[in-house]
C-alpha atoms as a PDB file:
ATOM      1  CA  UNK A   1       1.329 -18.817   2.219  1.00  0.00           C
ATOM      2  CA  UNK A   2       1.944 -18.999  -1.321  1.00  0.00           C
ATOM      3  CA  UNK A   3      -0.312 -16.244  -4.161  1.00  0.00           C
ATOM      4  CA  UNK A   4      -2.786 -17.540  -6.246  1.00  0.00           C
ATOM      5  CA  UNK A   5      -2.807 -14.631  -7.748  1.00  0.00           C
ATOM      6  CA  UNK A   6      -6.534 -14.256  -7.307  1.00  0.00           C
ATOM      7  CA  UNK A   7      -5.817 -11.851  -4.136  1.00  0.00           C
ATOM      8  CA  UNK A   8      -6.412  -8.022  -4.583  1.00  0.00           C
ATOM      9  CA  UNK A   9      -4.107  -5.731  -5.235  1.00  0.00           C
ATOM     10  CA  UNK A  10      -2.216  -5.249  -1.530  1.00  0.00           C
ATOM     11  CA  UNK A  11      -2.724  -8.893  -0.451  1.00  0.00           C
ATOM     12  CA  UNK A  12       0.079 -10.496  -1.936  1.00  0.00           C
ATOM     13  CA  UNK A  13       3.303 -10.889  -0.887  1.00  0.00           C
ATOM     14  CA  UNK A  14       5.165  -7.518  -1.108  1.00  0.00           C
ATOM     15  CA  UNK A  15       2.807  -5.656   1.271  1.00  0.00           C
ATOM     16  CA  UNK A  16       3.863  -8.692   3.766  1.00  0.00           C
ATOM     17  CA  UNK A  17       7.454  -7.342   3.466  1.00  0.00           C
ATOM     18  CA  UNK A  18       7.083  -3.882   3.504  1.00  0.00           C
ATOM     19  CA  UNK A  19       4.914  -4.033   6.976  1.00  0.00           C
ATOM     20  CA  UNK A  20       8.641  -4.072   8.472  1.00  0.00           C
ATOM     21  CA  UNK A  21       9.399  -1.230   6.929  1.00  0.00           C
ATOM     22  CA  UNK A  22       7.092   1.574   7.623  1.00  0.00           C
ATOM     23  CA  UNK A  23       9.555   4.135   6.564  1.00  0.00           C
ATOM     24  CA  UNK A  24       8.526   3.171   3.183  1.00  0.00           C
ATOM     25  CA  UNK A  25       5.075   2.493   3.300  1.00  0.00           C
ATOM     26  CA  UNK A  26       4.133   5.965   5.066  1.00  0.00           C
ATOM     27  CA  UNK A  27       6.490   7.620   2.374  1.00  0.00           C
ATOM     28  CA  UNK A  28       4.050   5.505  -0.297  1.00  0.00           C
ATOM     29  CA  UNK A  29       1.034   6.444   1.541  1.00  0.00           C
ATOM     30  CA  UNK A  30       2.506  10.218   1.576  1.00  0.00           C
ATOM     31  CA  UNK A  31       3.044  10.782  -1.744  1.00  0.00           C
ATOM     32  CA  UNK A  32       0.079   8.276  -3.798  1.00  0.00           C
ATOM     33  CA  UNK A  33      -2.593  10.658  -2.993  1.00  0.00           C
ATOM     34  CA  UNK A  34      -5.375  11.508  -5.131  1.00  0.00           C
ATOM     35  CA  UNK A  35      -5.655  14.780  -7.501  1.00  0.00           C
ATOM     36  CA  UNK A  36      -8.619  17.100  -7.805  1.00  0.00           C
ATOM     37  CA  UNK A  37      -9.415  14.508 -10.938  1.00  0.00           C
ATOM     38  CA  UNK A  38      -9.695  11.252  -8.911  1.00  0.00           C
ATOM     39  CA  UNK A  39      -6.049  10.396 -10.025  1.00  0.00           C
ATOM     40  CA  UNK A  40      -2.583   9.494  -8.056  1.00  0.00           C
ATOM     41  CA  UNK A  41      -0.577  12.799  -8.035  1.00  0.00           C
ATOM     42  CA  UNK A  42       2.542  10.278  -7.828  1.00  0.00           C
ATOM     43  CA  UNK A  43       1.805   7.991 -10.555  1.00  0.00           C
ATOM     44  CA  UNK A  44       1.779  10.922 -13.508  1.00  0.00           C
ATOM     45  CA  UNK A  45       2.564  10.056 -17.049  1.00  0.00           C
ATOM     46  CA  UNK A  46       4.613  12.014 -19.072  1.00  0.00           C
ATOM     47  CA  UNK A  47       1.297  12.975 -20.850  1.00  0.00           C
ATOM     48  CA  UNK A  48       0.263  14.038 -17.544  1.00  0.00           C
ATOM     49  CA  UNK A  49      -2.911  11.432 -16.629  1.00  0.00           C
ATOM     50  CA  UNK A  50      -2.154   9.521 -13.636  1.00  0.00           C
ATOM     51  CA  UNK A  51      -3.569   5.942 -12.587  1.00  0.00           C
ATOM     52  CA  UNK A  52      -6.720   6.587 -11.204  1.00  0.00           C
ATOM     53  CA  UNK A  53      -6.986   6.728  -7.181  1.00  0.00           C
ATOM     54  CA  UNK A  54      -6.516   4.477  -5.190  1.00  0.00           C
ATOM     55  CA  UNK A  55      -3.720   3.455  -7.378  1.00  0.00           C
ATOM     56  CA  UNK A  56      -1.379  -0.387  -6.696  1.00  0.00           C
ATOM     57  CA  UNK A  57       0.847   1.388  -4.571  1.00  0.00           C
ATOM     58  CA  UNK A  58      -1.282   3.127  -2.335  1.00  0.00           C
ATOM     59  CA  UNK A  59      -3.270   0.168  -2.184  1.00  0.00           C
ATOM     60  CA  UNK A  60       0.065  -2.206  -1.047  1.00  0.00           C
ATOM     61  CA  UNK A  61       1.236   0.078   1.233  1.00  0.00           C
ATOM     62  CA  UNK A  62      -2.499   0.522   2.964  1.00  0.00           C
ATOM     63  CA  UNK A  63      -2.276  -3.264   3.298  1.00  0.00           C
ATOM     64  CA  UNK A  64       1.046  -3.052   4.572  1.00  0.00           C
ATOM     65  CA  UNK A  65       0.263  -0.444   7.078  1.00  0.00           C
ATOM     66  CA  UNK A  66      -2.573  -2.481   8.580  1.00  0.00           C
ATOM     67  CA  UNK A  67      -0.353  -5.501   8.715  1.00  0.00           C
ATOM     68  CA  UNK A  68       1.795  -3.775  10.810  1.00  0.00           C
ATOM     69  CA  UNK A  69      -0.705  -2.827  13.361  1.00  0.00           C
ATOM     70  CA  UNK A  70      -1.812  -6.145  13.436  1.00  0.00           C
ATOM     71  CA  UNK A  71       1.682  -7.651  13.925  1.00  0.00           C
ATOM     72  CA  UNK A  72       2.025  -4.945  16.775  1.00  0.00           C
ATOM     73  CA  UNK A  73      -1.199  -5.661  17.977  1.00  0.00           C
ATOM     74  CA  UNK A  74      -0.205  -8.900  18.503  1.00  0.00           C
ATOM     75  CA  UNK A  75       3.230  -8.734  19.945  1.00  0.00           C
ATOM     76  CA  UNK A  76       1.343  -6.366  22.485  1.00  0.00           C
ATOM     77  CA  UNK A  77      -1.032  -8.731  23.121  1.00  0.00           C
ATOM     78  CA  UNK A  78       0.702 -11.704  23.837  1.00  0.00           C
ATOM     79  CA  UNK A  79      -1.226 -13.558  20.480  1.00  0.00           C
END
């Protein structure tokens, strides 16, 4: 399915391919956690301020994680 780009963040395309690679979406998921301020300690600025939480990253590789349950899910189930 192609984007219209009217999906939220997580629901395009690159979330589809990393839910074959959960290496890299629990590292994601490990290190884009929030701060004490509401803000991704991974996505820091130089200045210091970070996106706030949850930031695109965490968010695609959330989606990603829950499209690999559902693929496994599946292939479990026979769907």
């Amino acid at each position: 399915m192609a984007s219209t780009g009217s999906e939220p963040v997580g629901q395009g395309p690159m979330a589809g391919e990393l839910a074959g690679m959960p290496g890299v979406w629990r590292r994601l998921l490990a290190a884009h956690v929030p701060d004490r301020l509401g803000r991704c300690a991974a996505c820091r600025t130089a200045g210091g301020s970070g996106a706030r939480w949850p930031c695109s990253l965490h968010s695609v590789a959330a989606e990603a994680q829950r499209l690999h349950a559902l693929r496994l899910g599946q292939a479990v189930g026979g769907e």
